[in-house]
N, C-alpha and C. Protein backbone atom coordinates (compact mmCIF):
# COMPACT_ATOMS: atom_id res chain seq x y z
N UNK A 1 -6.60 30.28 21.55
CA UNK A 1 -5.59 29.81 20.65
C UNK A 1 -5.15 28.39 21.03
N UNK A 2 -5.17 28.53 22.26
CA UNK A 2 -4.72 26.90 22.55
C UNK A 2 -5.75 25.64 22.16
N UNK A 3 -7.50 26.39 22.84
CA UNK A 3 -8.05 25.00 22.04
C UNK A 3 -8.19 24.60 20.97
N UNK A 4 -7.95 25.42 20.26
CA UNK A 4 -7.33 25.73 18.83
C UNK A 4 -6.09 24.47 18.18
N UNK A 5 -5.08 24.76 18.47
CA UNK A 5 -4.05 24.05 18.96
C UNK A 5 -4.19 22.68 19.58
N UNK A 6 -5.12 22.31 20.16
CA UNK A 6 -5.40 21.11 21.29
C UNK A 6 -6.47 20.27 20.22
N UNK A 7 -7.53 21.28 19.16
CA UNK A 7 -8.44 20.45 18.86
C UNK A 7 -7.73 19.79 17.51
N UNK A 8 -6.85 20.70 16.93
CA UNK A 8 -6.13 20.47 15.37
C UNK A 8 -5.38 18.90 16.23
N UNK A 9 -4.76 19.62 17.02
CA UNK A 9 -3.83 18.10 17.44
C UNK A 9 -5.16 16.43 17.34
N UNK A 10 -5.85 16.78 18.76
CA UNK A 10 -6.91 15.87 18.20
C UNK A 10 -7.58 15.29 17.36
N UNK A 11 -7.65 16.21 16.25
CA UNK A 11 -8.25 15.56 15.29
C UNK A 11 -7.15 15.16 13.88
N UNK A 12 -6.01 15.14 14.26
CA UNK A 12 -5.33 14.64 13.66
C UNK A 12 -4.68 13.22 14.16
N UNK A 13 -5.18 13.04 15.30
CA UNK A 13 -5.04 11.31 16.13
C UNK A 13 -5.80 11.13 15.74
N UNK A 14 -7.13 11.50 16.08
CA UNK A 14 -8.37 11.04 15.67
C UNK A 14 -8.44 10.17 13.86
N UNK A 15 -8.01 10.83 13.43
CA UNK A 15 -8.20 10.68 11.86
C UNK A 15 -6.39 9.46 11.30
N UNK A 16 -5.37 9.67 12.26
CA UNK A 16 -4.69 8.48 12.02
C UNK A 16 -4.84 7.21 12.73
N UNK A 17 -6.05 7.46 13.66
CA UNK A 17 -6.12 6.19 14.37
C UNK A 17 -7.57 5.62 13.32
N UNK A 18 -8.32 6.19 12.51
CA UNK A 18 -9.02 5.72 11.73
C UNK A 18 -8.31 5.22 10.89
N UNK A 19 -7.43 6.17 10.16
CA UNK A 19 -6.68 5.31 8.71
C UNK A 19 -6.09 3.91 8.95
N UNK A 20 -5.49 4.47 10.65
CA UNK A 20 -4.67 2.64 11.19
C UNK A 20 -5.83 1.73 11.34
N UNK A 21 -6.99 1.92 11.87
CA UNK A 21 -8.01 0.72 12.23
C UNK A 21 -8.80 0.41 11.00
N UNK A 22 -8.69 1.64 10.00
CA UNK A 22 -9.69 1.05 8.50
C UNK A 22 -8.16 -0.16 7.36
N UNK A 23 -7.12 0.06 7.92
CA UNK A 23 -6.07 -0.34 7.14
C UNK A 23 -5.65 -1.73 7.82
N UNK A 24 -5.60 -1.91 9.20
CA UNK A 24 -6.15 -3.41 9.67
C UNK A 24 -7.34 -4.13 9.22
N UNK A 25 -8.40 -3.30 9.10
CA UNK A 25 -9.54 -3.98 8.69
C UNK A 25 -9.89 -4.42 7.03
N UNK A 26 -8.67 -3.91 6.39
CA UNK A 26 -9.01 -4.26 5.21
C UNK A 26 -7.68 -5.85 4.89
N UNK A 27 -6.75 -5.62 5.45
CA UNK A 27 -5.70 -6.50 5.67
C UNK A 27 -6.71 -7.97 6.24
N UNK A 28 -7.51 -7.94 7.76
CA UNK A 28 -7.92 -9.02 7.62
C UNK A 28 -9.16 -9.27 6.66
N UNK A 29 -9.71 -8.36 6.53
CA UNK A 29 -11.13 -8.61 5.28
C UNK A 29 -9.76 -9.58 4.13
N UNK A 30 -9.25 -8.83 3.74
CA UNK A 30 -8.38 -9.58 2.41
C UNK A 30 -7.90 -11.40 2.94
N UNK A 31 -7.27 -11.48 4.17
CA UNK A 31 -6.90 -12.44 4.45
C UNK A 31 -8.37 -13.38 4.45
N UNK A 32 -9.22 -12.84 5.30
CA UNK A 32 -10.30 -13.57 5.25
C UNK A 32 -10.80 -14.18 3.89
N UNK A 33 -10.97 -13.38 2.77
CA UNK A 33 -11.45 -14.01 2.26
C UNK A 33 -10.98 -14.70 1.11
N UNK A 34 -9.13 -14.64 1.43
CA UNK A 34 -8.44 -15.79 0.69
C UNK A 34 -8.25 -16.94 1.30
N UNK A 35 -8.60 -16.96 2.55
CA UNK A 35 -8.29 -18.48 3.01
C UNK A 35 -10.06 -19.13 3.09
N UNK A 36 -11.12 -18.38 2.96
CA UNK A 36 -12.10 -19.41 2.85
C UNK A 36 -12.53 -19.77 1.21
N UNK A 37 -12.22 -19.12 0.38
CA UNK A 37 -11.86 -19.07 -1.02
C UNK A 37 -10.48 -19.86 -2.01
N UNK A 38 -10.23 -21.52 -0.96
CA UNK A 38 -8.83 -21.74 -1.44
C UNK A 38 -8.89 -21.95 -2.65
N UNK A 39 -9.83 -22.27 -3.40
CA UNK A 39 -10.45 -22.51 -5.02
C UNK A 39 -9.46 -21.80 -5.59
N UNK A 40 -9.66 -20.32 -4.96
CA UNK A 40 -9.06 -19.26 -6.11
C UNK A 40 -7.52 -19.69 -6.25
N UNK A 41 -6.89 -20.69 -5.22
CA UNK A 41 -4.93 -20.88 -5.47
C UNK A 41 -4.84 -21.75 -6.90
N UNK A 42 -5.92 -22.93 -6.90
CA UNK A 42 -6.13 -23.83 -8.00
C UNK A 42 -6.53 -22.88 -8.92
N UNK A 43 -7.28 -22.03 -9.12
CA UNK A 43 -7.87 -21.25 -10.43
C UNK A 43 -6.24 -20.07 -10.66
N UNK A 44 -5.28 -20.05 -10.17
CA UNK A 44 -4.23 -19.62 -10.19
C UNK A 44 -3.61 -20.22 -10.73
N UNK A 45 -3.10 -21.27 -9.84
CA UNK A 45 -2.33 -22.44 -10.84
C UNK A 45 -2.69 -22.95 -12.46
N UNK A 46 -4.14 -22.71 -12.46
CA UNK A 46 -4.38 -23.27 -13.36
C UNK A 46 -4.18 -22.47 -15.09
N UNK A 47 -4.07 -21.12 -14.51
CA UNK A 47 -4.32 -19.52 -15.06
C UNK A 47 -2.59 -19.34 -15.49
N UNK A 48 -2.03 -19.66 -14.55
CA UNK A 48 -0.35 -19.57 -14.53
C UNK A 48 0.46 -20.87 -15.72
N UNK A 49 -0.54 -22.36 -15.61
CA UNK A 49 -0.40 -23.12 -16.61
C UNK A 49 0.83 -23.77 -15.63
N UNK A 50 0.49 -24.07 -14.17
CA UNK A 50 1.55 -24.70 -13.40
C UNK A 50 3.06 -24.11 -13.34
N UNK A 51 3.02 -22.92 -13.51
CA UNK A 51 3.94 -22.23 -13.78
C UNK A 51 4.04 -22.00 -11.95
N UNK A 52 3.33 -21.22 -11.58
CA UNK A 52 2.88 -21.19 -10.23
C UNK A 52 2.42 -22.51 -8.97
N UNK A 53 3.73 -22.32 -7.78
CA UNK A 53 3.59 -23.64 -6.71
C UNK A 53 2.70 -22.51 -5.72
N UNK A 54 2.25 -23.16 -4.89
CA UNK A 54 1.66 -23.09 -4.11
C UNK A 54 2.46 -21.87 -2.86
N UNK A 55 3.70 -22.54 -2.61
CA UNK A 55 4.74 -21.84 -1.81
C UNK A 55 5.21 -20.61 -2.40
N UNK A 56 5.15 -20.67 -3.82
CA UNK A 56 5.73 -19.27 -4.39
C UNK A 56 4.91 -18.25 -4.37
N UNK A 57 3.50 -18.18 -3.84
CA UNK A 57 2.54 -16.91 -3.80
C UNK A 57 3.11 -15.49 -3.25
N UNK A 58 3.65 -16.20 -1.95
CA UNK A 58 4.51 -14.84 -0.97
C UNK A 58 5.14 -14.16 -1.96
N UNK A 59 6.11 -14.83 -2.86
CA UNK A 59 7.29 -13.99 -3.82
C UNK A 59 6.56 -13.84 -4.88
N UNK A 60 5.12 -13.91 -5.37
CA UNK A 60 4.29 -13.03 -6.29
C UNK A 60 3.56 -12.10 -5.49
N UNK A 61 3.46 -12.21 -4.26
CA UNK A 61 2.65 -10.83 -3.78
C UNK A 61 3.73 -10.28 -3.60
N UNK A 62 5.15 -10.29 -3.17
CA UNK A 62 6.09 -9.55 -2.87
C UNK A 62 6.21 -8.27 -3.89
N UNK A 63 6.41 -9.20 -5.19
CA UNK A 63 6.56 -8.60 -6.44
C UNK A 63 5.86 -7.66 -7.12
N UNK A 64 4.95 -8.30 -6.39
CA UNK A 64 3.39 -7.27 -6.84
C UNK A 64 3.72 -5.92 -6.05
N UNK A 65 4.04 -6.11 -4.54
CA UNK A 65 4.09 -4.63 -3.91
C UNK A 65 5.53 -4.15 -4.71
N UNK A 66 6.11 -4.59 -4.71
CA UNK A 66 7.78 -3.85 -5.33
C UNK A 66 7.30 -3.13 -6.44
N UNK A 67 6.24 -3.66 -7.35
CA UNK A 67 6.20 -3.05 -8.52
C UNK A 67 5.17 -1.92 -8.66
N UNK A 68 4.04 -1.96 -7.03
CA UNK A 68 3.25 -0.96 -7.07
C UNK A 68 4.38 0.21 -6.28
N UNK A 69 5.04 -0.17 -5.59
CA UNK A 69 5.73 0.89 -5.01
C UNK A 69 6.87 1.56 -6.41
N UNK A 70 7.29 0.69 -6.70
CA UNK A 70 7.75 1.50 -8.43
C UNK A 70 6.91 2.41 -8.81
N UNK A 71 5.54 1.80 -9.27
CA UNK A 71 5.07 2.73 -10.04
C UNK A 71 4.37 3.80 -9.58
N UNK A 72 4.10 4.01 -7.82
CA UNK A 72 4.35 5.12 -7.19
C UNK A 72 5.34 5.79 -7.00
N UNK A 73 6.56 5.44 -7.16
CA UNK A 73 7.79 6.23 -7.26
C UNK A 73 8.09 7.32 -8.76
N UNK A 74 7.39 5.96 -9.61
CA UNK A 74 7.62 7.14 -10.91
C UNK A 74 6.92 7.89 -11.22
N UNK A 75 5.39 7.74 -10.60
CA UNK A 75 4.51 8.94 -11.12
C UNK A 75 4.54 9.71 -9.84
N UNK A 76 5.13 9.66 -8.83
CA UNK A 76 5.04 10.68 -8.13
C UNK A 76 5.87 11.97 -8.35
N UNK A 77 6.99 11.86 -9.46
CA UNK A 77 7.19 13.27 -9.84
C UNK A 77 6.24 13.69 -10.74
N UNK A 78 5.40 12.95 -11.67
CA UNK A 78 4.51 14.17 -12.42
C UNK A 78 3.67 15.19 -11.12
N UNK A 79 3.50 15.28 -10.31
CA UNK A 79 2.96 16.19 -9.06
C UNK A 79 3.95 17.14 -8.61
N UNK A 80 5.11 17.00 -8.97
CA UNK A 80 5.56 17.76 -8.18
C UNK A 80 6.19 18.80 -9.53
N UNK A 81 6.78 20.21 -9.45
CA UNK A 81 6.90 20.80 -10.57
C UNK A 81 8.19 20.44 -10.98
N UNK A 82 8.06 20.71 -12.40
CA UNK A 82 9.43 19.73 -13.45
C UNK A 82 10.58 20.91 -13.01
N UNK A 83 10.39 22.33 -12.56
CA UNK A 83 11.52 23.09 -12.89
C UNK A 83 12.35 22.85 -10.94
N UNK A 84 11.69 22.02 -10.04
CA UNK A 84 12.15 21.51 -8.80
C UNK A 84 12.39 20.30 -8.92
N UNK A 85 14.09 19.74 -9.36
CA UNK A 85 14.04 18.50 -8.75
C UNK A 85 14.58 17.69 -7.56
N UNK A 86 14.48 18.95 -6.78
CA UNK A 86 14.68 18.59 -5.32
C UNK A 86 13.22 18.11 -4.69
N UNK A 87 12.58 19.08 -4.87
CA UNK A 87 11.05 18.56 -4.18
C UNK A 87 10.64 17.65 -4.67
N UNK A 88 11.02 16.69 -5.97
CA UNK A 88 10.65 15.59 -6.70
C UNK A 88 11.24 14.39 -6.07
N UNK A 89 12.60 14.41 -5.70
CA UNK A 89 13.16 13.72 -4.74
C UNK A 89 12.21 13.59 -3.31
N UNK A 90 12.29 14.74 -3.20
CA UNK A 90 11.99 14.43 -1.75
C UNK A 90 10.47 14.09 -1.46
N UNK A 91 9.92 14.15 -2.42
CA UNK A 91 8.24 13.19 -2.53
C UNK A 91 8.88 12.09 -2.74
N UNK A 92 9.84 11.57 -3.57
CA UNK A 92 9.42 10.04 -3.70
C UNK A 92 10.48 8.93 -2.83
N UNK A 93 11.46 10.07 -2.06
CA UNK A 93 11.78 9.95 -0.51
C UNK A 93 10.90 9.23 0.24
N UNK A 94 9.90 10.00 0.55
CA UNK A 94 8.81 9.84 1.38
C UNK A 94 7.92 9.17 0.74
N UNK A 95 7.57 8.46 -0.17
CA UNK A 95 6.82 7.64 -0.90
C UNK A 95 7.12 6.16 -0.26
N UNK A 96 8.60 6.53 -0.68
CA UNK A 96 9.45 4.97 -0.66
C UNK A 96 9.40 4.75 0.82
N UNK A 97 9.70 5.96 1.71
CA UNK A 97 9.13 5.61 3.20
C UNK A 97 8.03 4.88 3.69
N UNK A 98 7.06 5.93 3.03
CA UNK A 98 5.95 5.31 3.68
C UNK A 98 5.36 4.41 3.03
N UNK A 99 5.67 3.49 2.53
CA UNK A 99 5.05 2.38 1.18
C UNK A 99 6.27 1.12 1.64
């Protein structure tokens, strides 16, 4: 029962130390290949109609996550059942946590 116990534990490090090292690796893949790609800030600006500075990117990616974490907040009650809206809360509790 215990290695039981010992292997569940393990392989549940095992499998968050993947999600953490595949979730760094996509963070610098992304960075990487916006800074050798600076073309794409001009094909922005240009797309935005100068609407968009250079400095304001941070507060459009900001915006961007605020609004994906929204729209994980609101569809995360269709999952949970309509006649609980405690457990609906408390998914998008933990949504808003971990996001």
């Amino acid at each position: 029962m215990s290695a039981l116990a010992i292997g569940g534990l393990l392989t549940v490090l095992f499998i968050g130390f993947q999600i953490h090292s595949e979730t760094v690796h996509l963070v610098k893949l992304g960075r990487d290949v916006v800074t050798s790609h600076p073309e794409w800030i001009s094909t922005a600006l240009n797309y935005t109609e100068g609407q968009m500075r250079e400095h304001d990117i941070d507060q459009y990616i900001d915006k961007a996550y605020q609004k994906g974490k929204d729209w994980l907040s609101s569809n995360i009650r269709s999952i949970a059942d309509p006649k609980d809206p405690e457990r609906a809360d408390q998914l998008e509790r933990q949504v808003n946590i971990v996001c």
